[in-house]
C-alpha atoms as a PDB file:
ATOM      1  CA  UNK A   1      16.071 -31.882 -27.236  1.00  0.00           C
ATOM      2  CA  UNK A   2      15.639 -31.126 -23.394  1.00  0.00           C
ATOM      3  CA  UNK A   3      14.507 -27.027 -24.201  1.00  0.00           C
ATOM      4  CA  UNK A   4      12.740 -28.623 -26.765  1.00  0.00           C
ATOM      5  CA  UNK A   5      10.722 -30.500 -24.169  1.00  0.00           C
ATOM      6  CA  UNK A   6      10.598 -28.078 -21.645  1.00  0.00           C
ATOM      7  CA  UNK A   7       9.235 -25.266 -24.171  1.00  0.00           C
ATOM      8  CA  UNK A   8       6.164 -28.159 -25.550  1.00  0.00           C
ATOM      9  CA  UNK A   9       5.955 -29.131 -21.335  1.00  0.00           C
ATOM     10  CA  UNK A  10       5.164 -24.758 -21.154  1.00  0.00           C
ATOM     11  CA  UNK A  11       2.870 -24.754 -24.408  1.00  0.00           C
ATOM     12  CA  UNK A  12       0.797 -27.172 -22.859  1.00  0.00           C
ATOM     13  CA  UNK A  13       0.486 -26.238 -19.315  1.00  0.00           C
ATOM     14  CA  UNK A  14      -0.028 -22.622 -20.315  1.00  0.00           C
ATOM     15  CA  UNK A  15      -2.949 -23.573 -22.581  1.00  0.00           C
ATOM     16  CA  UNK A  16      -4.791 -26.864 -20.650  1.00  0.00           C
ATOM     17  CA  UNK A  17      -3.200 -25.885 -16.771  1.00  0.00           C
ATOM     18  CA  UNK A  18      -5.210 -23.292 -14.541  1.00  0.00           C
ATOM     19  CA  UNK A  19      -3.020 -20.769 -12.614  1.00  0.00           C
ATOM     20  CA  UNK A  20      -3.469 -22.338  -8.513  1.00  0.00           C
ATOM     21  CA  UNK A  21      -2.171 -19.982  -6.037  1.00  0.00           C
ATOM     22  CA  UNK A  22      -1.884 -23.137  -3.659  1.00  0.00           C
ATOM     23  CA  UNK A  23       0.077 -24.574  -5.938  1.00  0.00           C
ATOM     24  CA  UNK A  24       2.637 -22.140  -7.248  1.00  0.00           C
ATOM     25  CA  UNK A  25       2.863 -20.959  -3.042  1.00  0.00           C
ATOM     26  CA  UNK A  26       4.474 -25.049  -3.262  1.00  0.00           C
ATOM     27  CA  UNK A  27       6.838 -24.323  -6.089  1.00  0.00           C
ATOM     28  CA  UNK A  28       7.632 -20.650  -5.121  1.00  0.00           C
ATOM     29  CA  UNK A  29       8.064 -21.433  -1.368  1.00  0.00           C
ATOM     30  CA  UNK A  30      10.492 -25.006  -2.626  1.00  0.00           C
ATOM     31  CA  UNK A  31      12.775 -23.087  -4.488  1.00  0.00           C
ATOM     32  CA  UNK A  32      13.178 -20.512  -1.358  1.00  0.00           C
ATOM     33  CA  UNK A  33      14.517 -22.984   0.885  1.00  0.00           C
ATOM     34  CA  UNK A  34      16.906 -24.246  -1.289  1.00  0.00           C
ATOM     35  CA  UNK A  35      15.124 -27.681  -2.806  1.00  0.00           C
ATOM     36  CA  UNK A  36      15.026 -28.650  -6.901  1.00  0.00           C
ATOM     37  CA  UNK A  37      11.586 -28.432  -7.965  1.00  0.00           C
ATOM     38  CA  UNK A  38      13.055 -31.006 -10.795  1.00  0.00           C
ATOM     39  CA  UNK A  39      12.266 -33.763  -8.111  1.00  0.00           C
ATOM     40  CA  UNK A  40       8.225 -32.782  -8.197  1.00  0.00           C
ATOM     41  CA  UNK A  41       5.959 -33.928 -10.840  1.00  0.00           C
ATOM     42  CA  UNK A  42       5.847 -31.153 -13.425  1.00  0.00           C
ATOM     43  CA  UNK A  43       2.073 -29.164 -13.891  1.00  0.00           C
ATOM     44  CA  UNK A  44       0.651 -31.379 -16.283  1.00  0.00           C
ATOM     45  CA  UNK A  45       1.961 -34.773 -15.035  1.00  0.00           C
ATOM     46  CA  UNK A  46       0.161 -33.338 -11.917  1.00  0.00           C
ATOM     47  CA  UNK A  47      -2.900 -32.569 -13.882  1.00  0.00           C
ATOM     48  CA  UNK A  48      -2.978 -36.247 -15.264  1.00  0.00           C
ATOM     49  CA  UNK A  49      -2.772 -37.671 -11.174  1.00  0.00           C
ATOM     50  CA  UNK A  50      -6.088 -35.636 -10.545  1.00  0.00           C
ATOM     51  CA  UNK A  51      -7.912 -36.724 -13.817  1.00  0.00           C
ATOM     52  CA  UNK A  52      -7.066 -40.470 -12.915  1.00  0.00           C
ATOM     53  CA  UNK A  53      -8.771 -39.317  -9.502  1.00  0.00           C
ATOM     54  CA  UNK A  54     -11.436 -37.745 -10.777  1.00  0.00           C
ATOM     55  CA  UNK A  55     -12.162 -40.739 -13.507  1.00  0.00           C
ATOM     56  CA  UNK A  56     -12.428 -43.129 -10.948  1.00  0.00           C
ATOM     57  CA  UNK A  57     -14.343 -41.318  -7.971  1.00  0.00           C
ATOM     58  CA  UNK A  58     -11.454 -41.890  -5.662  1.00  0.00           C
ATOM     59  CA  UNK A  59     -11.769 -40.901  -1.646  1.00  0.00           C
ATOM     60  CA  UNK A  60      -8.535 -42.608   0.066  1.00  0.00           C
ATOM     61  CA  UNK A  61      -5.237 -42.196  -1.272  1.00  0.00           C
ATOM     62  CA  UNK A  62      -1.794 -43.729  -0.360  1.00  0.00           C
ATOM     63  CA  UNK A  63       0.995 -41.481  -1.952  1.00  0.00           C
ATOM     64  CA  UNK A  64       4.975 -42.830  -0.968  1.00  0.00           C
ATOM     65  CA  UNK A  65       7.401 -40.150  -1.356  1.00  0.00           C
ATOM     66  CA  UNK A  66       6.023 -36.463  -0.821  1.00  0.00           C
ATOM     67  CA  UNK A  67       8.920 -34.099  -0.714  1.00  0.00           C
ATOM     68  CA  UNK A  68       7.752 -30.498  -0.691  1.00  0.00           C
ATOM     69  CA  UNK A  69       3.422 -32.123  -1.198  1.00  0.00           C
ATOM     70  CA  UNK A  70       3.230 -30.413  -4.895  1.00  0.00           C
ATOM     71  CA  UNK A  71       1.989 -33.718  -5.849  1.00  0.00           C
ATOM     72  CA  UNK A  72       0.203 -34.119  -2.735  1.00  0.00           C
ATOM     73  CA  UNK A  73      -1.627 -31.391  -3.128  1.00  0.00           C
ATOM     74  CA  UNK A  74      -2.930 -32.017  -6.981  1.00  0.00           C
ATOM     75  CA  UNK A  75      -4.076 -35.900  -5.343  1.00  0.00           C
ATOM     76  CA  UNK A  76      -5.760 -33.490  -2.788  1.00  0.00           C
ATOM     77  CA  UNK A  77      -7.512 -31.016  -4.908  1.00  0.00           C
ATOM     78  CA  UNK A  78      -9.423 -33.783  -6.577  1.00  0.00           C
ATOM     79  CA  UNK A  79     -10.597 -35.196  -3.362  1.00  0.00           C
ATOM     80  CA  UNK A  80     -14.092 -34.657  -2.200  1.00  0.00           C
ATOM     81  CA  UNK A  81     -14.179 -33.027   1.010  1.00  0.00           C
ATOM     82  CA  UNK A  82     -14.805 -36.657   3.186  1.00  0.00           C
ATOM     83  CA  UNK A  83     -11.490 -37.920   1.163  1.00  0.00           C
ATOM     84  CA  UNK A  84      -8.481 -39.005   3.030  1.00  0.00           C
ATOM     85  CA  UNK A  85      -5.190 -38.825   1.654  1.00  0.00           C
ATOM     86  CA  UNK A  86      -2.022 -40.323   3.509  1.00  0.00           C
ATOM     87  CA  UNK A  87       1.303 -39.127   2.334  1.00  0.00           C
ATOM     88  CA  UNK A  88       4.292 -40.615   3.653  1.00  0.00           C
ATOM     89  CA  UNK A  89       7.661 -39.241   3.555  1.00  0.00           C
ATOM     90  CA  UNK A  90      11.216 -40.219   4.988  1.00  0.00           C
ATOM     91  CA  UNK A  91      13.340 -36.805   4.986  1.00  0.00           C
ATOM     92  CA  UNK A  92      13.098 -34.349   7.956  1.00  0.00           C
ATOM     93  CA  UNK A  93      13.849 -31.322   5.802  1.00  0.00           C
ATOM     94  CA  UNK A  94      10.954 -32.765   3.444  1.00  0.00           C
ATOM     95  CA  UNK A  95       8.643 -32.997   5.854  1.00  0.00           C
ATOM     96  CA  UNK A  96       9.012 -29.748   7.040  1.00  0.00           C
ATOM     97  CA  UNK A  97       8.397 -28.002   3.999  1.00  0.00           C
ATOM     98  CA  UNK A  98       5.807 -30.179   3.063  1.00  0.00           C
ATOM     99  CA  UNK A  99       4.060 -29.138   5.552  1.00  0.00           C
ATOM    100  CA  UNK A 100       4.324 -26.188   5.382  1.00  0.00           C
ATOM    101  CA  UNK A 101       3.330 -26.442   1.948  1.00  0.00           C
ATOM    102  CA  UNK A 102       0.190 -28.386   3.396  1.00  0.00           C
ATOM    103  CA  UNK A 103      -0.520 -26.341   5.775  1.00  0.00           C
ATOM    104  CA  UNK A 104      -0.771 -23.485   3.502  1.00  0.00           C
ATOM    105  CA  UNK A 105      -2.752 -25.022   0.929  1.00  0.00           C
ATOM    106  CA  UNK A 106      -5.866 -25.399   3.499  1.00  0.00           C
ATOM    107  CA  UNK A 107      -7.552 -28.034   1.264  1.00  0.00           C
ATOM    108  CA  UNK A 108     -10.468 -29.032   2.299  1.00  0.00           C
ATOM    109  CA  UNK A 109      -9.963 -33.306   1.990  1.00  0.00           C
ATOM    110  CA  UNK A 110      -8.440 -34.568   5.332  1.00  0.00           C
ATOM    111  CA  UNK A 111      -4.498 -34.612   4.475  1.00  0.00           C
ATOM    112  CA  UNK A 112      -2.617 -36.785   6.915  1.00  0.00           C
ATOM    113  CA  UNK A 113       1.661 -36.321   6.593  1.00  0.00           C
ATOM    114  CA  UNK A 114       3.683 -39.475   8.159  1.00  0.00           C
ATOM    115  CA  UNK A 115       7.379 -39.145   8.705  1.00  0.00           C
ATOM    116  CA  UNK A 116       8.901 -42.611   7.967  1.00  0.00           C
ATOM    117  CA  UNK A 117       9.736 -45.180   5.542  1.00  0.00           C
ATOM    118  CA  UNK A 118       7.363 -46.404   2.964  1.00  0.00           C
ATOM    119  CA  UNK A 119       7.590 -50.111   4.140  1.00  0.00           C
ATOM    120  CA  UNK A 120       6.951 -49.430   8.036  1.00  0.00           C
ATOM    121  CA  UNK A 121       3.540 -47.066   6.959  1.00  0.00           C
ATOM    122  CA  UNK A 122       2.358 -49.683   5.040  1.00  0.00           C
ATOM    123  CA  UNK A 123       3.308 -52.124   7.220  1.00  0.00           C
ATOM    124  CA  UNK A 124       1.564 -50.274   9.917  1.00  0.00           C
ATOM    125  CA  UNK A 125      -1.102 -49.841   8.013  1.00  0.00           C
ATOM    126  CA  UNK A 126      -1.303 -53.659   6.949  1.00  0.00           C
ATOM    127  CA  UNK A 127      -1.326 -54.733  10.706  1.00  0.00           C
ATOM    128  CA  UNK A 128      -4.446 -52.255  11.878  1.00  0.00           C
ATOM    129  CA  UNK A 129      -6.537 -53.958   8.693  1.00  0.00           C
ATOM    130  CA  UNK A 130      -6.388 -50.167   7.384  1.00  0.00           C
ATOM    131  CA  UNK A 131      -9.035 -49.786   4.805  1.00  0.00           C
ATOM    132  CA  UNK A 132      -7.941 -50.205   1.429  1.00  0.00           C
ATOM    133  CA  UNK A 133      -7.270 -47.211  -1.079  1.00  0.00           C
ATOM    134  CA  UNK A 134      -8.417 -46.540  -4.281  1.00  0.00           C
ATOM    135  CA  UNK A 135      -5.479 -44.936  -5.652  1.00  0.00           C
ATOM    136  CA  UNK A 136      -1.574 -45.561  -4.443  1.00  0.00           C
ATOM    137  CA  UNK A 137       0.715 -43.238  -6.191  1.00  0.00           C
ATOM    138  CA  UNK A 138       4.771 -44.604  -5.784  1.00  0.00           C
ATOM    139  CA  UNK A 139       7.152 -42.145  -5.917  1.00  0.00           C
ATOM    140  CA  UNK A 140       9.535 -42.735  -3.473  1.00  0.00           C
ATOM    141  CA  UNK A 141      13.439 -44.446  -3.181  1.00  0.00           C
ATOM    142  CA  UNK A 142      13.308 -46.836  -6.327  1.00  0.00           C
ATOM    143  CA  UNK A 143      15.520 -49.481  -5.312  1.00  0.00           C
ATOM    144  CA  UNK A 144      11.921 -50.085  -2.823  1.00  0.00           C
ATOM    145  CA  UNK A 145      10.124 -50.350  -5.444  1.00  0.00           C
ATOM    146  CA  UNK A 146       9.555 -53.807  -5.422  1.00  0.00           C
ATOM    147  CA  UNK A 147       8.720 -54.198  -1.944  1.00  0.00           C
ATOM    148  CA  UNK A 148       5.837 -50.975  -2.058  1.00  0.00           C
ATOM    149  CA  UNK A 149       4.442 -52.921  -5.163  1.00  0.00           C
ATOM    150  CA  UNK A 150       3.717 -55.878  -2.884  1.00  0.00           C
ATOM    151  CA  UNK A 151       2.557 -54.051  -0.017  1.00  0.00           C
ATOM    152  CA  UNK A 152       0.220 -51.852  -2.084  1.00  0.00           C
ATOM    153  CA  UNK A 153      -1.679 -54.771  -3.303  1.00  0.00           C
ATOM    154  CA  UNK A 154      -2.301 -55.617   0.806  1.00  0.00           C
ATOM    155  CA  UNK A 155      -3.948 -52.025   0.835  1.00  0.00           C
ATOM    156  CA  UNK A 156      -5.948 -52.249  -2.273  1.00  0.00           C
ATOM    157  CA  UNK A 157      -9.239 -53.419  -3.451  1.00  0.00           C
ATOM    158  CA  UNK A 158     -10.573 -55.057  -6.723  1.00  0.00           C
ATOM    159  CA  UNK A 159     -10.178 -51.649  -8.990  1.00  0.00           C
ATOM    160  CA  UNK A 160      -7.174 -50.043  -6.996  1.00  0.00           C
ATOM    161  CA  UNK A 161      -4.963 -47.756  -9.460  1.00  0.00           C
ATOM    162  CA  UNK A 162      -1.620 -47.985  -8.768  1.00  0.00           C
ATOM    163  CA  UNK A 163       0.875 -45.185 -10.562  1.00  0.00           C
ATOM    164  CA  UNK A 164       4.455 -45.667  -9.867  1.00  0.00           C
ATOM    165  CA  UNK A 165       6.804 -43.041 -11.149  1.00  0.00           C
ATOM    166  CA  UNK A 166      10.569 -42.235 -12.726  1.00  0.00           C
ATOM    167  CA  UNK A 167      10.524 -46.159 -14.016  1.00  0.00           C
ATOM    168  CA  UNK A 168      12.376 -45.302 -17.379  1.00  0.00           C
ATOM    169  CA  UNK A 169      15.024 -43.025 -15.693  1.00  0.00           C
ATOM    170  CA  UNK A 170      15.983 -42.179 -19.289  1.00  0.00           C
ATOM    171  CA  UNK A 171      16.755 -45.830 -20.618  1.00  0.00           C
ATOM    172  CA  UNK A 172      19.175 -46.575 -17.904  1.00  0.00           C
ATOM    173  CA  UNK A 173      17.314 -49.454 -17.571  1.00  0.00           C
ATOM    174  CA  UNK A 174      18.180 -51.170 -20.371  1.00  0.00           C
ATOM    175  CA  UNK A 175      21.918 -50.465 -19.589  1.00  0.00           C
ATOM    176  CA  UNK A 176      23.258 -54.059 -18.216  1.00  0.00           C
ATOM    177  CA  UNK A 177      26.669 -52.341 -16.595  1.00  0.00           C
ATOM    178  CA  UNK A 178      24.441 -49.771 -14.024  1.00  0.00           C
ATOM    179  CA  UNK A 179      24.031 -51.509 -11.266  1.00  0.00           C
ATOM    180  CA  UNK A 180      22.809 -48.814  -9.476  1.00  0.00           C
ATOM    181  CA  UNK A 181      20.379 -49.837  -6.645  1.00  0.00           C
ATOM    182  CA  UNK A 182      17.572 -47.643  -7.931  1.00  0.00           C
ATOM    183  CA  UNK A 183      18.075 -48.878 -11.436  1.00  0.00           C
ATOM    184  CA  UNK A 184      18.050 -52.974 -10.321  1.00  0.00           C
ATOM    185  CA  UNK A 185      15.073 -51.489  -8.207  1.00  0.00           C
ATOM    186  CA  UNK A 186      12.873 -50.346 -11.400  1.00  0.00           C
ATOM    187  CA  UNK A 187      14.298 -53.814 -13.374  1.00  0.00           C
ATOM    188  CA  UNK A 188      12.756 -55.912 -10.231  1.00  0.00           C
ATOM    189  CA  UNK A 189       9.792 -54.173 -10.754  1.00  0.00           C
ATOM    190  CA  UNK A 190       8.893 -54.461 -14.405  1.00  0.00           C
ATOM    191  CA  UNK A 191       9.650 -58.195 -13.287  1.00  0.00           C
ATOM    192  CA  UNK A 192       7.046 -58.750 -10.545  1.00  0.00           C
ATOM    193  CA  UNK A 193       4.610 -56.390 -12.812  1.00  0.00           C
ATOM    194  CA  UNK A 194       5.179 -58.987 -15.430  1.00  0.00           C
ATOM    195  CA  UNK A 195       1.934 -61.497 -15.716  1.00  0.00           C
ATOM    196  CA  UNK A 196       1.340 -60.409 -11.702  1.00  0.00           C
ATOM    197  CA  UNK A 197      -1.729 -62.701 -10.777  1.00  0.00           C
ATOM    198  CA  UNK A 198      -2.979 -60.048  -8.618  1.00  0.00           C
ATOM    199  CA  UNK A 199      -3.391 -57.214 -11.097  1.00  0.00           C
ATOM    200  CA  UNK A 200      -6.206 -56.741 -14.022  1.00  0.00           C
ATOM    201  CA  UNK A 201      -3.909 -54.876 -16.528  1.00  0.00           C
ATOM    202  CA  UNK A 202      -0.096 -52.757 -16.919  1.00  0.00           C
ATOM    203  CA  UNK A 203       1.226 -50.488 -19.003  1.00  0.00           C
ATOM    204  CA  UNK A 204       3.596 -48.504 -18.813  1.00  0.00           C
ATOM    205  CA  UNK A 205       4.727 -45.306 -20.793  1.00  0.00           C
ATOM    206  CA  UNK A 206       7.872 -42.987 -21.329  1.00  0.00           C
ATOM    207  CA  UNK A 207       7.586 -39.191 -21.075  1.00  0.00           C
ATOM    208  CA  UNK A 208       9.673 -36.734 -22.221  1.00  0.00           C
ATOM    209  CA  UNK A 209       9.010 -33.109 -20.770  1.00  0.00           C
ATOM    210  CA  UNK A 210      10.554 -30.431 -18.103  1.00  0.00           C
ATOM    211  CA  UNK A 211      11.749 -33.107 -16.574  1.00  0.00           C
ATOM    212  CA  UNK A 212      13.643 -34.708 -18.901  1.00  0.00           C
ATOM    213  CA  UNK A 213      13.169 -38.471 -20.374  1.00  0.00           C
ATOM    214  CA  UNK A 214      11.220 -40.989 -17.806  1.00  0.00           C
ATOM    215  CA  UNK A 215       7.993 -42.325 -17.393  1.00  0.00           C
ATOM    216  CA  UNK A 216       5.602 -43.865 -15.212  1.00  0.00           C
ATOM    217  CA  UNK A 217       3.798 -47.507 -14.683  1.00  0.00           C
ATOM    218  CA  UNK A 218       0.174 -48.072 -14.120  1.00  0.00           C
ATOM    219  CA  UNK A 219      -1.743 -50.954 -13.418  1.00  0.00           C
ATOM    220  CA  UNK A 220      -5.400 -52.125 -12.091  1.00  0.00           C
ATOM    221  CA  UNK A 221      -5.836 -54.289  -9.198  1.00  0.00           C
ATOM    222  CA  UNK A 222      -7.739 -57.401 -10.339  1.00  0.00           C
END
């Protein structure tokens, strides 16, 4: 089933996904220092980020977790050029390439790269009454999930999308005997999502593709 996936994942990028130079330079220049592109959002997963952008007339945007900025830099290209997009990432070798990556892409939306964890940025961010964002896009260490679901809703306003990512982690979260900390991280957060008084609506929906069986959780800030 997984070439199966992979070759529908190609069908549709080749026939709905415009060539980017920025954005293949991300891909080409990940796999050339050694780093899995599997751990980026494939083309049209990407594609589906900037549309929710686009919808919604976004200009601030929180993303946890930016590895080598492929998804970064989709959130970016739907920015107008007074956006501001924050990416925050904890790896040293991911930072570098990211930006790198950044740097090469030259967008013009003001893209801001923090080394650290997830929790102290926000934190951070809490404490300085940062202005809120209008789309937070999770995609970071899952056991934290949890904790960057509460903190988002500190940096959001009424209408706030929030998109967190790899929360089926193909059905391994329905298997009681993993107790794997990223696993019990996704179950703790389809628990808070559950009837959360501080958000309008969830969902969330499995994809199969390039990158195998997962899927992602959205929700509205009430």
């Amino acid at each position: 089933m997984q070439q199966l996936w992979t070759d529908i994942d190609d069908y549709i990028n080749s026939h709905l996904i415009p060539t980017n130079p920025k954005l293949q330079h991300a891909l080409d220049n990940t796999d050339t220092q050694g780093f899995s592109n599997h751990l980026a959002v494939a083309p049209n997963q990407g594609m589906f980020l900037q549309m929710l952008i686009q919808m919604n007339q976004c200009k601030r945007v929180l993303e946890l977790g930016t590895f080598a900025a492929y998804s970064t830099i989709w959130l970016a290209k739907a920015l107008p050029k007074d956006g501001y997009l924050l990416t925050v990432e904890g790896r040293d070798t991911h930072v570098i390439i990211a930006q790198e990556n950044i740097d090469f892409a030259n967008m013009p939306t003001n893209i801001e790269l923090k080394k650290g964890r997830g929790a102290d940025v926000m934190n951070q961010l809490i404490a300085e009454n940062s202005e809120p964002f209008d789309l937070i896009f999770i995609d970071a260490d899952k056991q934290s999930y949890p904790e960057y679901l509460e903190l988002s809703l500190q940096l959001a306003h009424s209408g706030t999308i929030l998109v967190l990512d790899n929360v089926i982690r193909a059905g391994d979260i329905l298997d009681e005997n993993n107790k794997k900390p990223s696993i019990e991280g996704i179950r703790g957060t389809f628990s808070a999502l559950k009837n959360h008084p501080k958000l309008l609506s969830c969902t969330a929906l499995q994809t199969v593709g390039s990158k195998g069986h997962d899927g992602f959780a959205i929700a509205i800030v009430k």
